[in-house]
C-alpha atoms as a PDB file:
ATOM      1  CA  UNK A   1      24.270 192.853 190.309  1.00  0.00           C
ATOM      2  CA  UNK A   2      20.190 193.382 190.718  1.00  0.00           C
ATOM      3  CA  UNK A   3      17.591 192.083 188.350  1.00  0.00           C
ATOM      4  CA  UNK A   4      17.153 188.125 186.759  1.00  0.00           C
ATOM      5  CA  UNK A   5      20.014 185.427 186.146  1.00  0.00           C
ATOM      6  CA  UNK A   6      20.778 182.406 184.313  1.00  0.00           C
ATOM      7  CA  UNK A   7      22.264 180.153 186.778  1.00  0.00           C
ATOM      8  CA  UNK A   8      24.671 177.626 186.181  1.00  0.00           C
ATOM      9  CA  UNK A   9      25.170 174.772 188.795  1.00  0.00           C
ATOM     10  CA  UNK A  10      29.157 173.122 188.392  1.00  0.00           C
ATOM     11  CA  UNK A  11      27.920 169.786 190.809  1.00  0.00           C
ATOM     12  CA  UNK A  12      31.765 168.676 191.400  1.00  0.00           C
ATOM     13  CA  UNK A  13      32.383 171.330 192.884  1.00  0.00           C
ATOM     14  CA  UNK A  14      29.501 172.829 194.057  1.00  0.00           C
ATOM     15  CA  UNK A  15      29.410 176.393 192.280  1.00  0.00           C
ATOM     16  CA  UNK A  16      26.731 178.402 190.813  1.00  0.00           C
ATOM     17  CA  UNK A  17      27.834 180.831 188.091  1.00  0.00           C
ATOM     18  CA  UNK A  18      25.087 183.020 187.546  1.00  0.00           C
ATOM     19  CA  UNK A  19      24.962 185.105 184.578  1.00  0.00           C
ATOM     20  CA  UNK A  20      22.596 188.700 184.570  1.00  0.00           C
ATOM     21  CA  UNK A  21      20.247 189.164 181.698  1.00  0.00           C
ATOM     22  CA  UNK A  22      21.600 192.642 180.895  1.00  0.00           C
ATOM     23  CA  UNK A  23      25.172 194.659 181.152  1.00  0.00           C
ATOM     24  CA  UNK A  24      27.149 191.969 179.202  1.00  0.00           C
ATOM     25  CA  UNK A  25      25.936 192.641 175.610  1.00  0.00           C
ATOM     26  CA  UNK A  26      28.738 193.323 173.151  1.00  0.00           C
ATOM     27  CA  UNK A  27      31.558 191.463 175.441  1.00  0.00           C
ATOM     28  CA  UNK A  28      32.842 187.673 174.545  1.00  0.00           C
ATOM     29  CA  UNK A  29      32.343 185.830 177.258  1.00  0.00           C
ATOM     30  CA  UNK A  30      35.607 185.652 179.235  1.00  0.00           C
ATOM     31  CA  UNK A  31      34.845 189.440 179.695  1.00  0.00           C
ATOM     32  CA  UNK A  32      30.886 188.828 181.143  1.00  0.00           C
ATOM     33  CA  UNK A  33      30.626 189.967 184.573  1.00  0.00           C
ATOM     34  CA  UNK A  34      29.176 186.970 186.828  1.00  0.00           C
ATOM     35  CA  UNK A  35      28.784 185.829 190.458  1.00  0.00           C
ATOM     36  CA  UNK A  36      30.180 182.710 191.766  1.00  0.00           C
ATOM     37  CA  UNK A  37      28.664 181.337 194.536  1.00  0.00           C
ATOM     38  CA  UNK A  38      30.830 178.179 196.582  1.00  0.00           C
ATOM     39  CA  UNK A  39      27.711 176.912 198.380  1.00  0.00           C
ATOM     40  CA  UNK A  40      30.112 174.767 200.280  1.00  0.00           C
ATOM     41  CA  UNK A  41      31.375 178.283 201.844  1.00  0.00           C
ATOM     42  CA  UNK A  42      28.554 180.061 201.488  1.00  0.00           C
ATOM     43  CA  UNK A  43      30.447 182.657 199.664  1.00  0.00           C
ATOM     44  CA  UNK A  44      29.096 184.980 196.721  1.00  0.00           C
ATOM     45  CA  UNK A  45      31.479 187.256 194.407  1.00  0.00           C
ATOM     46  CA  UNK A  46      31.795 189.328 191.472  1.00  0.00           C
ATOM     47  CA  UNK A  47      34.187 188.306 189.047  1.00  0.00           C
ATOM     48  CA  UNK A  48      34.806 188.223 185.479  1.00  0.00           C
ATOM     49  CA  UNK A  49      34.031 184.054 183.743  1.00  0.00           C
ATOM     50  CA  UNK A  50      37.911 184.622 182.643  1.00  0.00           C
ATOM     51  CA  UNK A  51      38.731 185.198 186.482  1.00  0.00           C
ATOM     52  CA  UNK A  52      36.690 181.311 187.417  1.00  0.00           C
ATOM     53  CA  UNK A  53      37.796 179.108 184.033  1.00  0.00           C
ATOM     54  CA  UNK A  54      41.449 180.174 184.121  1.00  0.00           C
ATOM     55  CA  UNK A  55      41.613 179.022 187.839  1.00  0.00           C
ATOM     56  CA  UNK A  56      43.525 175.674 187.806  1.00  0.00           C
ATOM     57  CA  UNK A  57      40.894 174.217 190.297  1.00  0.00           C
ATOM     58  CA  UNK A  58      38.453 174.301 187.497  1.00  0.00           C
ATOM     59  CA  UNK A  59      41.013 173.837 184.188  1.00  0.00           C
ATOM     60  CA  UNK A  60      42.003 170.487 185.767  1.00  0.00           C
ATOM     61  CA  UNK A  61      38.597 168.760 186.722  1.00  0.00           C
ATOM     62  CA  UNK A  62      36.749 168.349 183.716  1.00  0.00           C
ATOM     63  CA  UNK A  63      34.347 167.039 182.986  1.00  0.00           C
ATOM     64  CA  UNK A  64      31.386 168.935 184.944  1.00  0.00           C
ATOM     65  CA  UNK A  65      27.663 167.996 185.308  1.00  0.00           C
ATOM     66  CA  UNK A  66      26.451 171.588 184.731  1.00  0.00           C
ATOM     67  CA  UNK A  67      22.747 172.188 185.805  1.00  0.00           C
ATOM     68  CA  UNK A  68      21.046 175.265 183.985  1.00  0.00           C
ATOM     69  CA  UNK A  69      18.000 177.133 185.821  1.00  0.00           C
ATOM     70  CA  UNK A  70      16.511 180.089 186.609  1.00  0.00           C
ATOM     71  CA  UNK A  71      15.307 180.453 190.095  1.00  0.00           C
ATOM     72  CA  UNK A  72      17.060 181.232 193.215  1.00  0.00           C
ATOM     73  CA  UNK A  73      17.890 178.235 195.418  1.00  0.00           C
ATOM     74  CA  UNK A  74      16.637 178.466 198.914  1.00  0.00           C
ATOM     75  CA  UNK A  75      15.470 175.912 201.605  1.00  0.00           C
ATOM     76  CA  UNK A  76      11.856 175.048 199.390  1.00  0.00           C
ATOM     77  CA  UNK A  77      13.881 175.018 196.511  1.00  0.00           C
ATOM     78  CA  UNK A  78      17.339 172.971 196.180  1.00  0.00           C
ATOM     79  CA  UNK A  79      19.283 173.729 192.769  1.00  0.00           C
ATOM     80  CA  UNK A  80      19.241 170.272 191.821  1.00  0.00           C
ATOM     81  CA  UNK A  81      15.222 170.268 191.595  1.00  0.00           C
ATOM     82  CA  UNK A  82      14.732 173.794 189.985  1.00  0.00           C
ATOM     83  CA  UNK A  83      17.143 172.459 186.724  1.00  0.00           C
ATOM     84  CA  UNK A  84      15.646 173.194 183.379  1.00  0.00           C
ATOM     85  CA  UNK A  85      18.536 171.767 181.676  1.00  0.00           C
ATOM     86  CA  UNK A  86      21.476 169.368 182.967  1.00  0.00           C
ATOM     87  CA  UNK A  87      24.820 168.291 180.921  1.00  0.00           C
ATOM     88  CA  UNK A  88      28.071 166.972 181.130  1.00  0.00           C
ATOM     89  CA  UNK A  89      30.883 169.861 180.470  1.00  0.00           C
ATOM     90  CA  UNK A  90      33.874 167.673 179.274  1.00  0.00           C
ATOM     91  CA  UNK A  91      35.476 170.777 178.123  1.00  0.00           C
ATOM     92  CA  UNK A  92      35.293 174.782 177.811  1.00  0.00           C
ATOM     93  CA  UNK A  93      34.333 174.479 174.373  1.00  0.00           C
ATOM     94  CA  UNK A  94      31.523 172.323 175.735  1.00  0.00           C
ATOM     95  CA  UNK A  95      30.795 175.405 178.254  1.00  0.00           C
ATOM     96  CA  UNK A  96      30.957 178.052 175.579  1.00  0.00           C
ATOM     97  CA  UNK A  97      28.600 175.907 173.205  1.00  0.00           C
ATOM     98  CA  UNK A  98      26.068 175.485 176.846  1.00  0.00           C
ATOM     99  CA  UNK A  99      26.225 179.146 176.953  1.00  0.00           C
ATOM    100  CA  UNK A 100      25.230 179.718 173.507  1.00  0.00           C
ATOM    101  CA  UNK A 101      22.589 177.315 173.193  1.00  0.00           C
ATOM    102  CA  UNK A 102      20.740 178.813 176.311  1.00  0.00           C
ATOM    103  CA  UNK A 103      20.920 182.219 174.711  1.00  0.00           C
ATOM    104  CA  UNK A 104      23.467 183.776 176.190  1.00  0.00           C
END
């Protein structure tokens, strides 16, 4: 996936959804095309959101403290310090209403 994200930072455990500004119009979001990043692995894959919130890792360990940016996180720039937005996830519904109100 090239061009700009919306990244999403799931603290617990450590994953960064990321979310490209174009090639998911018209889909409901279990169908966007992301990349989830396990920082603890340093490990980066395309998936489908459906493919990451049906896991039962993430189903079961709710709530979240989900950081919203922008930028890419590097050595200058740790996730937790780039955050526009931060909130707790106690649910998917709680995701889903995130998602919208960052213009999804």
């Amino acid at each position: 996936m090239q061009g700009e994200f919306k990244r999403f930072h799931f603290q617990e455990p450590d994953w960064i959804i990321s979310f490209p500004k174009q090639g998911n119009e018209c889909k409901k979001y279990l169908q966007y095309n992301v990349e989830l990043t396990v920082l603890k692995k340093n490990e980066t894959a395309q998936k489908t959101l459906m493919e990451i919130v049906d896991r039962v890792e993430f189903e079961d360990n709710f709530p979240y403290t989900v950081g919203f940016f922008k930028d890419e996180i590097d050595e200058k720039n740790d996730s937790k310090t780039a955050y526009l937005e931060i909130r707790i996830v106690r649910s998917l519904e709680d995701f889903w209403k995130f998602l919208n109100d960052i213009n999804i």
